[in-house]
C-alpha atoms as a PDB file:
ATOM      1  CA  UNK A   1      24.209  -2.402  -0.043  1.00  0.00           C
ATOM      2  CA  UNK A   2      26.916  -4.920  -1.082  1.00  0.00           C
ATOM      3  CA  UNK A   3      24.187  -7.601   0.016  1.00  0.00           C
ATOM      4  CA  UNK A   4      21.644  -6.611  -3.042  1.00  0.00           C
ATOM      5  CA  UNK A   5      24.744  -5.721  -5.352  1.00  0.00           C
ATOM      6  CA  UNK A   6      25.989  -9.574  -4.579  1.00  0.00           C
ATOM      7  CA  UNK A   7      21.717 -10.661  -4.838  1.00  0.00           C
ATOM      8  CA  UNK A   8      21.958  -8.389  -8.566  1.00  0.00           C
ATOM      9  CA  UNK A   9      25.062 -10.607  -9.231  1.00  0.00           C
ATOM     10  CA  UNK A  10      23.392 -13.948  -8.364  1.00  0.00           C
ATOM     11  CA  UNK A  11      20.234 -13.030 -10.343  1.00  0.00           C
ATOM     12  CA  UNK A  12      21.984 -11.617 -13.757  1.00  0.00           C
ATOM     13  CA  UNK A  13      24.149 -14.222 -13.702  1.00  0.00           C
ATOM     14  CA  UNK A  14      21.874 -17.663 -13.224  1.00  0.00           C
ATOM     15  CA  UNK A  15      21.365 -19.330 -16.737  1.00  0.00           C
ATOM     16  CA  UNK A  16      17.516 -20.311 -16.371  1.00  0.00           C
ATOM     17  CA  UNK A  17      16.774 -16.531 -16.138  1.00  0.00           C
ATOM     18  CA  UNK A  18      18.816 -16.096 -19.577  1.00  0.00           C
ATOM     19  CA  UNK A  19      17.528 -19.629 -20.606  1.00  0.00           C
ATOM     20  CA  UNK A  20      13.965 -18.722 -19.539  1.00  0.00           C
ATOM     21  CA  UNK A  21      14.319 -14.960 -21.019  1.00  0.00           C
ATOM     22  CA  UNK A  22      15.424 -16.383 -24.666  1.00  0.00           C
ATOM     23  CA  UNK A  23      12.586 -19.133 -24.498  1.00  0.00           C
ATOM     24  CA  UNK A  24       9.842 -16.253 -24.076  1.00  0.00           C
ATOM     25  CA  UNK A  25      11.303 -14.043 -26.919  1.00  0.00           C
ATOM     26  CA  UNK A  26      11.421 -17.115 -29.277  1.00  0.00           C
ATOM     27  CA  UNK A  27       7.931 -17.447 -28.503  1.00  0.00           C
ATOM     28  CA  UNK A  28       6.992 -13.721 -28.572  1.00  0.00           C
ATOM     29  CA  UNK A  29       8.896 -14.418 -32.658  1.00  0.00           C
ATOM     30  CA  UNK A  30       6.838 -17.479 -33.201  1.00  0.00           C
ATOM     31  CA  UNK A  31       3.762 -15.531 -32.424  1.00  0.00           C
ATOM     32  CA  UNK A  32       4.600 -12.663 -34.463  1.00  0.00           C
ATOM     33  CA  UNK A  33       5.670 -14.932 -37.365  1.00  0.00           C
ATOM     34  CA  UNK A  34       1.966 -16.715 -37.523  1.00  0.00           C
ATOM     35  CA  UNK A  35       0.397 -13.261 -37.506  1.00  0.00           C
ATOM     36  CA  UNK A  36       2.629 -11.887 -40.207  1.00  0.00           C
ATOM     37  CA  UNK A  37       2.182 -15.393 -41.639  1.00  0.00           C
ATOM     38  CA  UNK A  38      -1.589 -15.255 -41.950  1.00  0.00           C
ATOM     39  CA  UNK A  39      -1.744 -11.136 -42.153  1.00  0.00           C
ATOM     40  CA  UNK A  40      -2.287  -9.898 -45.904  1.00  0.00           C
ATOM     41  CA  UNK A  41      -1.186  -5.779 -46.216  1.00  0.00           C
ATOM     42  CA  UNK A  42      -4.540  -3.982 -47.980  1.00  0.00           C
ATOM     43  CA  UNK A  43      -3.903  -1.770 -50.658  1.00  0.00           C
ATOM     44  CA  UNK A  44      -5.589   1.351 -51.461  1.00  0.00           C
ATOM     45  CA  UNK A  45      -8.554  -0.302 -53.809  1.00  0.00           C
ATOM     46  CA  UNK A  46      -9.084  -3.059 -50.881  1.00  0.00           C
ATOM     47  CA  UNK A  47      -9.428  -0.386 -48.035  1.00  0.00           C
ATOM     48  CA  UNK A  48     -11.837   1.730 -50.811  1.00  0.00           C
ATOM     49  CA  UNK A  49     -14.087  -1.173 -51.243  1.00  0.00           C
ATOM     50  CA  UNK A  50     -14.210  -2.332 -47.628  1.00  0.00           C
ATOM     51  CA  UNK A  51     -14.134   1.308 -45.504  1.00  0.00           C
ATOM     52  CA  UNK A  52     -12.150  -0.012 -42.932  1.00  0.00           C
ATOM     53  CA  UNK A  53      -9.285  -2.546 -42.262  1.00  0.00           C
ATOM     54  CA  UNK A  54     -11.567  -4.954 -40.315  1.00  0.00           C
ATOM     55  CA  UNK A  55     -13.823  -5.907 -43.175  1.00  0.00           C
ATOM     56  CA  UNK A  56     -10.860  -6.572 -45.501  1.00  0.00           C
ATOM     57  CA  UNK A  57     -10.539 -10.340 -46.920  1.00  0.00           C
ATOM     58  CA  UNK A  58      -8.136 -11.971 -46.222  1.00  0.00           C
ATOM     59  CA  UNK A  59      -7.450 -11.088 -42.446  1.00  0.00           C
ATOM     60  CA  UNK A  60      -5.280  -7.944 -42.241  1.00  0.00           C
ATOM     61  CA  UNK A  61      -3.531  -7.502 -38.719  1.00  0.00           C
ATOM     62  CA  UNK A  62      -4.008  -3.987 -37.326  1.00  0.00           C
ATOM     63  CA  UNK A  63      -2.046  -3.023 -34.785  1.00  0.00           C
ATOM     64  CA  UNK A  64      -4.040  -0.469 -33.021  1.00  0.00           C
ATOM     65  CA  UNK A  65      -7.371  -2.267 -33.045  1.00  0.00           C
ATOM     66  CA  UNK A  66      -5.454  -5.622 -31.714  1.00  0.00           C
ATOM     67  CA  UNK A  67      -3.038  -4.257 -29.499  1.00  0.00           C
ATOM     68  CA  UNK A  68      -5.336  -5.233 -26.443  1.00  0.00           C
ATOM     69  CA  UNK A  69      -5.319  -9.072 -27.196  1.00  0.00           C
ATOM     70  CA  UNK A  70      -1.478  -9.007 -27.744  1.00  0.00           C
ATOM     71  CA  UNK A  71      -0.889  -7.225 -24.665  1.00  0.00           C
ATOM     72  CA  UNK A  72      -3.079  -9.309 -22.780  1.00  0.00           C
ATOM     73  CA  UNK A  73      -0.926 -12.541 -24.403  1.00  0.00           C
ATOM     74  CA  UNK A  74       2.143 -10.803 -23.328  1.00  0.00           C
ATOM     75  CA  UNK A  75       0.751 -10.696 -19.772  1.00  0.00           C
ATOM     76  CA  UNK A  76       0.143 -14.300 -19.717  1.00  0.00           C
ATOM     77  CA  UNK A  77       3.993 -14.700 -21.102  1.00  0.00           C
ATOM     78  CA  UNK A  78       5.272 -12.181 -18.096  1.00  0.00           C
ATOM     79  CA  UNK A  79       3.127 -13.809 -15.751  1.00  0.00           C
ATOM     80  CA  UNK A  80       4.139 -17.276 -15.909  1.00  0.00           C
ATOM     81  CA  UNK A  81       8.114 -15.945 -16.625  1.00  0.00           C
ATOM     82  CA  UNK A  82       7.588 -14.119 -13.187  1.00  0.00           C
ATOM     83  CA  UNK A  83       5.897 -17.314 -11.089  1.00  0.00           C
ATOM     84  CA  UNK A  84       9.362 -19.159 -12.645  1.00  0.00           C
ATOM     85  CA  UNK A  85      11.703 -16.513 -11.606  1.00  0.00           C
ATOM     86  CA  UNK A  86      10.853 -15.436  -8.941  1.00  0.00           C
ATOM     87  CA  UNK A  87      10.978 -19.078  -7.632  1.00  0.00           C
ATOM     88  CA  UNK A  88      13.579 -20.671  -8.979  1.00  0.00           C
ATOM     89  CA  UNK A  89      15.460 -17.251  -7.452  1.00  0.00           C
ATOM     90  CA  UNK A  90      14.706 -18.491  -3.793  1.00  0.00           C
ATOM     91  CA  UNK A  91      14.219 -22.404  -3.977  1.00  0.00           C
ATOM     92  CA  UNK A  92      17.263 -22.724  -5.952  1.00  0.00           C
ATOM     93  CA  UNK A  93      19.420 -21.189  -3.191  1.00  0.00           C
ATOM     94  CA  UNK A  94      18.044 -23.383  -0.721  1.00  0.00           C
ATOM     95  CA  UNK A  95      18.600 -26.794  -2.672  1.00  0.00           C
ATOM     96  CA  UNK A  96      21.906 -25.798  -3.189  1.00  0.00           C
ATOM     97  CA  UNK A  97      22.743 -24.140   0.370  1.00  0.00           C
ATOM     98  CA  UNK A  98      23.422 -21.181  -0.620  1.00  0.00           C
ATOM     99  CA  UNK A  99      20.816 -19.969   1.130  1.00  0.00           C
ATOM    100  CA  UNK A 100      21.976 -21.605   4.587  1.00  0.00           C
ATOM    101  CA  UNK A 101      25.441 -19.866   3.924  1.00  0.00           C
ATOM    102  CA  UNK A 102      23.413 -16.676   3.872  1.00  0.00           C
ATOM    103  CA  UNK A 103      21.879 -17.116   6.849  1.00  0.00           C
ATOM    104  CA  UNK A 104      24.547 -18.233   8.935  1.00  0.00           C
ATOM    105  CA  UNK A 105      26.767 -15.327   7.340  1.00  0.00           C
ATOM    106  CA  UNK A 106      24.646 -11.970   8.013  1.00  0.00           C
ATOM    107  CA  UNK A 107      23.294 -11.459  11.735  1.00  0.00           C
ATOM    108  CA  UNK A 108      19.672  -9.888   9.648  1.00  0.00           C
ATOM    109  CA  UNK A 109      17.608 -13.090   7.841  1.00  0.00           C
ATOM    110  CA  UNK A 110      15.248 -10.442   7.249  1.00  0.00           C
ATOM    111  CA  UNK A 111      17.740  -8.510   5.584  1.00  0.00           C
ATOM    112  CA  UNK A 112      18.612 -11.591   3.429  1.00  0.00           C
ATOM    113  CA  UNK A 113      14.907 -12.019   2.457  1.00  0.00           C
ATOM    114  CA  UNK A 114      13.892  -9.112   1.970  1.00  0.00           C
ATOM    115  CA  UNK A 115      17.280  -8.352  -0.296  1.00  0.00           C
ATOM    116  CA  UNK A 116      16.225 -11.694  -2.412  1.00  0.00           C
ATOM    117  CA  UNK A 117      12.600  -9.886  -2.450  1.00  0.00           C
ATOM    118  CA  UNK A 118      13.764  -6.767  -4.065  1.00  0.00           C
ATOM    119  CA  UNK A 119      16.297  -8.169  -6.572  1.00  0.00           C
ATOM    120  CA  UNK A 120      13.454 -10.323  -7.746  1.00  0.00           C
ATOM    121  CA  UNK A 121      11.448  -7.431  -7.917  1.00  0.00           C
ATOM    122  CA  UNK A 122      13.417  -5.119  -9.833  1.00  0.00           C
ATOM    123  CA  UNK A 123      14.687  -8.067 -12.010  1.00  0.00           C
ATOM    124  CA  UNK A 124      11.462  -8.890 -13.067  1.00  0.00           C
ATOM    125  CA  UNK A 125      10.404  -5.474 -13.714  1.00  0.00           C
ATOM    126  CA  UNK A 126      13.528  -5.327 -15.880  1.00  0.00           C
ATOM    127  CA  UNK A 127      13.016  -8.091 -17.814  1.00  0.00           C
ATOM    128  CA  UNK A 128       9.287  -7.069 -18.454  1.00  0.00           C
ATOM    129  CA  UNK A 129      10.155  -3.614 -19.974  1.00  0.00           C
ATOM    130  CA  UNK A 130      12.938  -4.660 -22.448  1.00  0.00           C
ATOM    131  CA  UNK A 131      10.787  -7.815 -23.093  1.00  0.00           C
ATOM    132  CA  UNK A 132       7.565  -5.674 -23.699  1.00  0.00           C
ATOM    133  CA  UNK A 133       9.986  -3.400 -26.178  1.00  0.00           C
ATOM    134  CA  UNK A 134      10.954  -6.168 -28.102  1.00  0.00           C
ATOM    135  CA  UNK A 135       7.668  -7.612 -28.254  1.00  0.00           C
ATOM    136  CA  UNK A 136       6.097  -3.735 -29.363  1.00  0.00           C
ATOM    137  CA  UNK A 137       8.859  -3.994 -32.053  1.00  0.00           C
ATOM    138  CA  UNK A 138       7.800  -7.496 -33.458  1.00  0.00           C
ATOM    139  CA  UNK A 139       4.014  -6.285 -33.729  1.00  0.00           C
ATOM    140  CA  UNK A 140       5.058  -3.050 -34.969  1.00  0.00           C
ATOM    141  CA  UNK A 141       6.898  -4.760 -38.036  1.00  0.00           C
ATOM    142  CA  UNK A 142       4.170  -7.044 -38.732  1.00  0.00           C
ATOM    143  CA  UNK A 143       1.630  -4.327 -38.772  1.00  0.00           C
ATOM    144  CA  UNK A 144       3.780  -2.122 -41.173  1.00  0.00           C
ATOM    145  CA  UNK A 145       5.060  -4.712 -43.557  1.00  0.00           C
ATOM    146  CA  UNK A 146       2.114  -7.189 -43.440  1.00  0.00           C
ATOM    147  CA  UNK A 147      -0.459  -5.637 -42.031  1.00  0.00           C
ATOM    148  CA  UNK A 148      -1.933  -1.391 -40.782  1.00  0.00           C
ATOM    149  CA  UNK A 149      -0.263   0.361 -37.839  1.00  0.00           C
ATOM    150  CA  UNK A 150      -3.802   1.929 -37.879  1.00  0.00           C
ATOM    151  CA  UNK A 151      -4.428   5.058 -35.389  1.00  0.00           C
ATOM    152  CA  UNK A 152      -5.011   5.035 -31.470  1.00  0.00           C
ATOM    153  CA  UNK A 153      -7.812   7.074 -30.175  1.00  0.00           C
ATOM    154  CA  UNK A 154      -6.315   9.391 -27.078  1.00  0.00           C
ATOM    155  CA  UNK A 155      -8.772   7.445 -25.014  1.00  0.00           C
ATOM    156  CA  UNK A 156      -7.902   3.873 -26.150  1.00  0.00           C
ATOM    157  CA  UNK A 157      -4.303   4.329 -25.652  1.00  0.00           C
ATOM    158  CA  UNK A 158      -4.572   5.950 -22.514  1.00  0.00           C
ATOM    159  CA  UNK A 159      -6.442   2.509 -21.633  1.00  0.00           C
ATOM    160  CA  UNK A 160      -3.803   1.043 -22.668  1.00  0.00           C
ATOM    161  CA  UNK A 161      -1.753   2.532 -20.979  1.00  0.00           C
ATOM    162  CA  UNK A 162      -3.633   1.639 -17.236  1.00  0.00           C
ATOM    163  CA  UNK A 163      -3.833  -2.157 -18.738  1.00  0.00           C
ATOM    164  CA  UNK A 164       0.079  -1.727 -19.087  1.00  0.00           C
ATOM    165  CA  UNK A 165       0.543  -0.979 -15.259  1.00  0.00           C
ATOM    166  CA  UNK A 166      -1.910  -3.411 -14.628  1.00  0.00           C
ATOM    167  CA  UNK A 167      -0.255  -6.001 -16.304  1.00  0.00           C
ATOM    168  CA  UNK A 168       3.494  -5.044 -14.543  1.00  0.00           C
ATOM    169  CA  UNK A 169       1.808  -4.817 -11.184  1.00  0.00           C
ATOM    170  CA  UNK A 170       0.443  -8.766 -11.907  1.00  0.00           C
ATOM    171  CA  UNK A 171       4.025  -9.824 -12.938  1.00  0.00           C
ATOM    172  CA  UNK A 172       5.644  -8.245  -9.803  1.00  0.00           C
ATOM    173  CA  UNK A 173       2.987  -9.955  -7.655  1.00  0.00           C
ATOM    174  CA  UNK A 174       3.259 -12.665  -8.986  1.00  0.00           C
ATOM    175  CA  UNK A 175       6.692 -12.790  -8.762  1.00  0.00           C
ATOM    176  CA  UNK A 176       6.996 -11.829  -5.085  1.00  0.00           C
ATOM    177  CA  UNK A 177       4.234 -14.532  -3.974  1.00  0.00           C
ATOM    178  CA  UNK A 178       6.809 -17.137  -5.790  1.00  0.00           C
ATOM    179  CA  UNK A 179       9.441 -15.613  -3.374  1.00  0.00           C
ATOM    180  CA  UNK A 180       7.003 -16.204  -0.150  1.00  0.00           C
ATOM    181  CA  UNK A 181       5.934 -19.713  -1.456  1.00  0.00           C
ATOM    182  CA  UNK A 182       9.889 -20.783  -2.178  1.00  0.00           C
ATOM    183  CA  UNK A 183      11.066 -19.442   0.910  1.00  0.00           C
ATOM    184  CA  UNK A 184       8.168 -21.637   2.989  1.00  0.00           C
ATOM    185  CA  UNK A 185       8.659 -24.731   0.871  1.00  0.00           C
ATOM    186  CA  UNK A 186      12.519 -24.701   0.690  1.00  0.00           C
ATOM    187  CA  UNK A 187      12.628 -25.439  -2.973  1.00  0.00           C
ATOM    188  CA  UNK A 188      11.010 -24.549  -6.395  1.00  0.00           C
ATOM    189  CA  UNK A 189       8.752 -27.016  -6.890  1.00  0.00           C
ATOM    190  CA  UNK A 190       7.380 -25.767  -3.312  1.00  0.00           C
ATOM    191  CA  UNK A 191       6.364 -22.718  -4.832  1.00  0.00           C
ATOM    192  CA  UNK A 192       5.245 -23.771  -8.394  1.00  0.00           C
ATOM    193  CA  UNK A 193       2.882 -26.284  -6.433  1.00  0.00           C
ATOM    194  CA  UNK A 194       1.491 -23.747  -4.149  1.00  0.00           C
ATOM    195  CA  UNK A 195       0.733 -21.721  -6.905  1.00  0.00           C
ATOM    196  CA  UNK A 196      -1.453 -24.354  -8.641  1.00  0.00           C
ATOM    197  CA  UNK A 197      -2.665 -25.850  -5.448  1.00  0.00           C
ATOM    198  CA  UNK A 198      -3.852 -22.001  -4.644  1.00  0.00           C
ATOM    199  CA  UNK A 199      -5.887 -21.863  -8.100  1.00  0.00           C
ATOM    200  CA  UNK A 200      -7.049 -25.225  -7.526  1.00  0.00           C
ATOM    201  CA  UNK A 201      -8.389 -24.008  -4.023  1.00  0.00           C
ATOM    202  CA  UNK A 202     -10.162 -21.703  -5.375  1.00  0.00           C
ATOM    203  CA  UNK A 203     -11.681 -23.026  -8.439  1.00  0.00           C
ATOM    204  CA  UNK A 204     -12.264 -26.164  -7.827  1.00  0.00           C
ATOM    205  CA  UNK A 205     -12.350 -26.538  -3.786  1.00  0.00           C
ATOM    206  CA  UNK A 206     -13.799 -22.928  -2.956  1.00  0.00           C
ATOM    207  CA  UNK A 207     -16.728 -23.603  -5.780  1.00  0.00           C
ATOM    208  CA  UNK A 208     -18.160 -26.373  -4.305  1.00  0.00           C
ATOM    209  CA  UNK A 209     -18.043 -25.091  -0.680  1.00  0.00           C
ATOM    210  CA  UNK A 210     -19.695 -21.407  -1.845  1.00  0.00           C
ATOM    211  CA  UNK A 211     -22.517 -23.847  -4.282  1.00  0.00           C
ATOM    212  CA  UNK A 212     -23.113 -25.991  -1.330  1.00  0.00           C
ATOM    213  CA  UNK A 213     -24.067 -22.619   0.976  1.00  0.00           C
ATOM    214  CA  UNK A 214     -26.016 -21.755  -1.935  1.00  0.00           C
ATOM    215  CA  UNK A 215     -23.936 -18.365  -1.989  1.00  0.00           C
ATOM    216  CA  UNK A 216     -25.359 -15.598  -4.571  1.00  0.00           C
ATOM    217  CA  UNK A 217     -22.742 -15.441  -7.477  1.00  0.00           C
ATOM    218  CA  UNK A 218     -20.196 -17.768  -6.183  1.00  0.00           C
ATOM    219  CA  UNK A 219     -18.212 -16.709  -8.913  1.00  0.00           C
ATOM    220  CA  UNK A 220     -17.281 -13.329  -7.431  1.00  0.00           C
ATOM    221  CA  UNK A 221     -15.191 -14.742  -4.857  1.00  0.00           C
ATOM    222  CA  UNK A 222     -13.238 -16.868  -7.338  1.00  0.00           C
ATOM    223  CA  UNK A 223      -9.298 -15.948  -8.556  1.00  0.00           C
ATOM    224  CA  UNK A 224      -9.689 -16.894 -11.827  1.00  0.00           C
ATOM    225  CA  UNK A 225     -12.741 -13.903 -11.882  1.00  0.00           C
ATOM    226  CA  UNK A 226     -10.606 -11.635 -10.326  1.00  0.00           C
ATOM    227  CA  UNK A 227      -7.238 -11.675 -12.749  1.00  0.00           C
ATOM    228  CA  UNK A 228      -9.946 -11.408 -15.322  1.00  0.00           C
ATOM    229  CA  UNK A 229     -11.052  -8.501 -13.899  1.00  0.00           C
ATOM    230  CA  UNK A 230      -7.850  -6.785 -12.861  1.00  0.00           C
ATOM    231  CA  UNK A 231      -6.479  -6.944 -16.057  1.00  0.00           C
ATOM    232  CA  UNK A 232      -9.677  -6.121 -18.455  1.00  0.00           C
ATOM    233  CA  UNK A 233     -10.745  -2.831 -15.638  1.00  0.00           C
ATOM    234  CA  UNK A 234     -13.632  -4.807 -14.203  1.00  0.00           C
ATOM    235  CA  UNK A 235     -16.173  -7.640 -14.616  1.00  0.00           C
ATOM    236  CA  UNK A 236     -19.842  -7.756 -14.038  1.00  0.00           C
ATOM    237  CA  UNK A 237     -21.200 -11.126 -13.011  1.00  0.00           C
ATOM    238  CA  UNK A 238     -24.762 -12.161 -13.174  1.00  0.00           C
ATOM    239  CA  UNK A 239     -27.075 -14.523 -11.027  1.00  0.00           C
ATOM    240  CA  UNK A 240     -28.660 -17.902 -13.106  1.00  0.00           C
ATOM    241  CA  UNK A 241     -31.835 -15.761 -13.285  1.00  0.00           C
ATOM    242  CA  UNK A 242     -30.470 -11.980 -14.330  1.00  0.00           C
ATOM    243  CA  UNK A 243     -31.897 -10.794 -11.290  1.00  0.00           C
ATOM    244  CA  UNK A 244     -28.892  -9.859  -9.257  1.00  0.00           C
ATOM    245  CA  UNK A 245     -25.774  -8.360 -11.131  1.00  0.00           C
ATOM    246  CA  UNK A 246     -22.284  -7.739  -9.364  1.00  0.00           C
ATOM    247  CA  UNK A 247     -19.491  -5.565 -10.846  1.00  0.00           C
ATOM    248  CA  UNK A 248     -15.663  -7.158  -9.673  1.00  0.00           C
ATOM    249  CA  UNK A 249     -13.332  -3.248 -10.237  1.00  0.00           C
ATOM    250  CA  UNK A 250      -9.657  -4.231 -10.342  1.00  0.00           C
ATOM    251  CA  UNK A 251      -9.582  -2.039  -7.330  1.00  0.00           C
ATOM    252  CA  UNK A 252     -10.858  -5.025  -5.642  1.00  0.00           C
ATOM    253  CA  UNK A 253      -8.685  -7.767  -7.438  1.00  0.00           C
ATOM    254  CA  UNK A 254      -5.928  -5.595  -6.387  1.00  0.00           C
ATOM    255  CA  UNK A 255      -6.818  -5.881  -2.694  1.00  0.00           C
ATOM    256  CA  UNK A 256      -7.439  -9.694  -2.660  1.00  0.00           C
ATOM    257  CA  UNK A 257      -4.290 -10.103  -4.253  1.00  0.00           C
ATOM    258  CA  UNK A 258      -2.008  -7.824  -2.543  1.00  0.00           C
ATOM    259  CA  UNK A 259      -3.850  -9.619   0.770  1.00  0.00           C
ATOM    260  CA  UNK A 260      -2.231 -13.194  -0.667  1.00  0.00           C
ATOM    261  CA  UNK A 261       1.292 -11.888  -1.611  1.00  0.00           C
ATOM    262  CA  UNK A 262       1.144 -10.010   1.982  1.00  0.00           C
ATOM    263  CA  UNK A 263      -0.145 -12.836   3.927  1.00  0.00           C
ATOM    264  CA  UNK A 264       2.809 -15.256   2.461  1.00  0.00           C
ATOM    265  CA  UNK A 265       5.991 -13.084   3.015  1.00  0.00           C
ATOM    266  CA  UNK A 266       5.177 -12.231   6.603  1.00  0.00           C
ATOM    267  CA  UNK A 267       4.197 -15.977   7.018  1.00  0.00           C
ATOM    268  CA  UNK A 268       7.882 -16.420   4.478  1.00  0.00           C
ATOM    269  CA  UNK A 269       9.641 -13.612   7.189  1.00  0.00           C
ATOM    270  CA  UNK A 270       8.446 -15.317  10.643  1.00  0.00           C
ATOM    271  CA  UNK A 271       9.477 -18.906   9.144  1.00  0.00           C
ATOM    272  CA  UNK A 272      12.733 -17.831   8.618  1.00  0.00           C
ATOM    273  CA  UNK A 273      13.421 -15.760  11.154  1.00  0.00           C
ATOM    274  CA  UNK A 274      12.272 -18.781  13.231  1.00  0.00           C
ATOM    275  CA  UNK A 275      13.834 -21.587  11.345  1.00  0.00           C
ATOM    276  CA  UNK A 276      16.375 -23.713  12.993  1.00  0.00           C
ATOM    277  CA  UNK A 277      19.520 -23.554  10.276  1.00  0.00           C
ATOM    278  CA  UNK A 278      20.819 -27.183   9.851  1.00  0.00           C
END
């Protein structure tokens, strides 16, 4: 226990999580500002002559028809605040040794890991729900001074509302596959780099290999297709002639990617259970 209270410590206190937490709401305010910006509040006659917010001129920002494409922007914002994070948490310790002092200090470095993994964890989940209610209460002002807070179907929110986990399940995956990769590099850059080498793997590297076996919808078996399809409920992929059709369910993005954060902290956990400390 006093390991994750000192790991809690360590991760409230580090100045590129504030640094990195007060760059992402400027953004989230810069965002806002452009939509409030370009958003023009209909009045009665307007929404008379036009039926419905949509066809008003100029462009009117409704909150409940849009709220989609701003979460989905949020999840981007999480996403690459959690691949940050959650590496900078681990490869910092190691450039600086704190990490080694760790090690050498507490007969578990399983224990130490794994403690690192949860703080992460629940620090990024943190940091996602108080950014995600400032970021509801920046829309919701735009839509009620500059634009319509509209009305939310029971079945649209409740959409919503799965996209929401969806999107916090990404962000904590994310965020513990930047643990894995910054525990097996040793650093942050490690882990950053692994990340983009991953995505470049797959799009660029597993493309050309699944093109060259002539493989039926080659784009089914790409990562890009599959955070598309884990955060929008599923995709449906077609073949260059419309003759074969496959449907991606975030049921199975879920299981590729829980396979990848999986596969790199047991590969993180033997490595450093392993590891010679020098």
């Amino acid at each position: 226990m006093r390991l994750i209270v000192a790991e809690v410590r360590r991760f409230l206190l580090r100045r590129l999580v504030r640094w990195l937490v007060l760059a992402t709401v400027l953004v989230m305010a810069a965002v806002a500002g452009m939509v409030a910006f370009y958003s023009h509040r209909p009045n009665a006659v307007e929404l008379a002559q036009h039926g419905t917010v949509d066809a008003v001129q100029p462009y009117s920002f409704d909150l409940a028809n849009e709220s989609g494409v701003m979460l989905m922007l949020f999840a981007m914002l999480m996403t690459l605040l959690a691949l940050i994070i959650g590496a900078s948490f681990v490869g910092a310790e190691w450039t600086n040794g704190g990490m080694l002092n760790l090690l050498l200090w507490h007969s578990s470095r399983l224990k130490v890991l794994g403690a690192k993994l949860a703080v992460a964890l629940i620090g990024m989940l943190g940091v996602t729900l108080a950014l995600g209610a400032v970021w509801a209460a920046m829309l919701w002002s735009v839509a009620y001074y500059d634009g319509t807070v509209g009305h939310l179907a029971p079945g649209v929110a409740a959409g919503l509302g799965w996209l929401g986990l969806r999107v916090m399940g990404l962000v904590l995956l994310v965020a513990a596959l930047a643990v894995g990769l910054a525990t097996l590099g040793r650093n942050t850059a490690a882990a950053l780099g692994g990340v983009v080498g991953l995505f470049l793997l797959s799009e660029v590297g597993l493309r050309i290999m699944l093109r060259q076996l002539e493989t039926d919808i080659p784009e089914r078996y790409l990562l890009l297709t599959h955070v598309h399809a884990w955060l929008t409920g599923s995709v449906t992929l077609h073949a260059g002639d419309y003759q074969q059709m496959v449907t991606v369910t975030w049921q199975q993005s879920g299981l590729v990617f829980g396979s990848i954060v999986a596969l790199a902290l047991v590969v993180a956990a033997w490595t450093t259970q392993r590891r010679e400390i020098s």
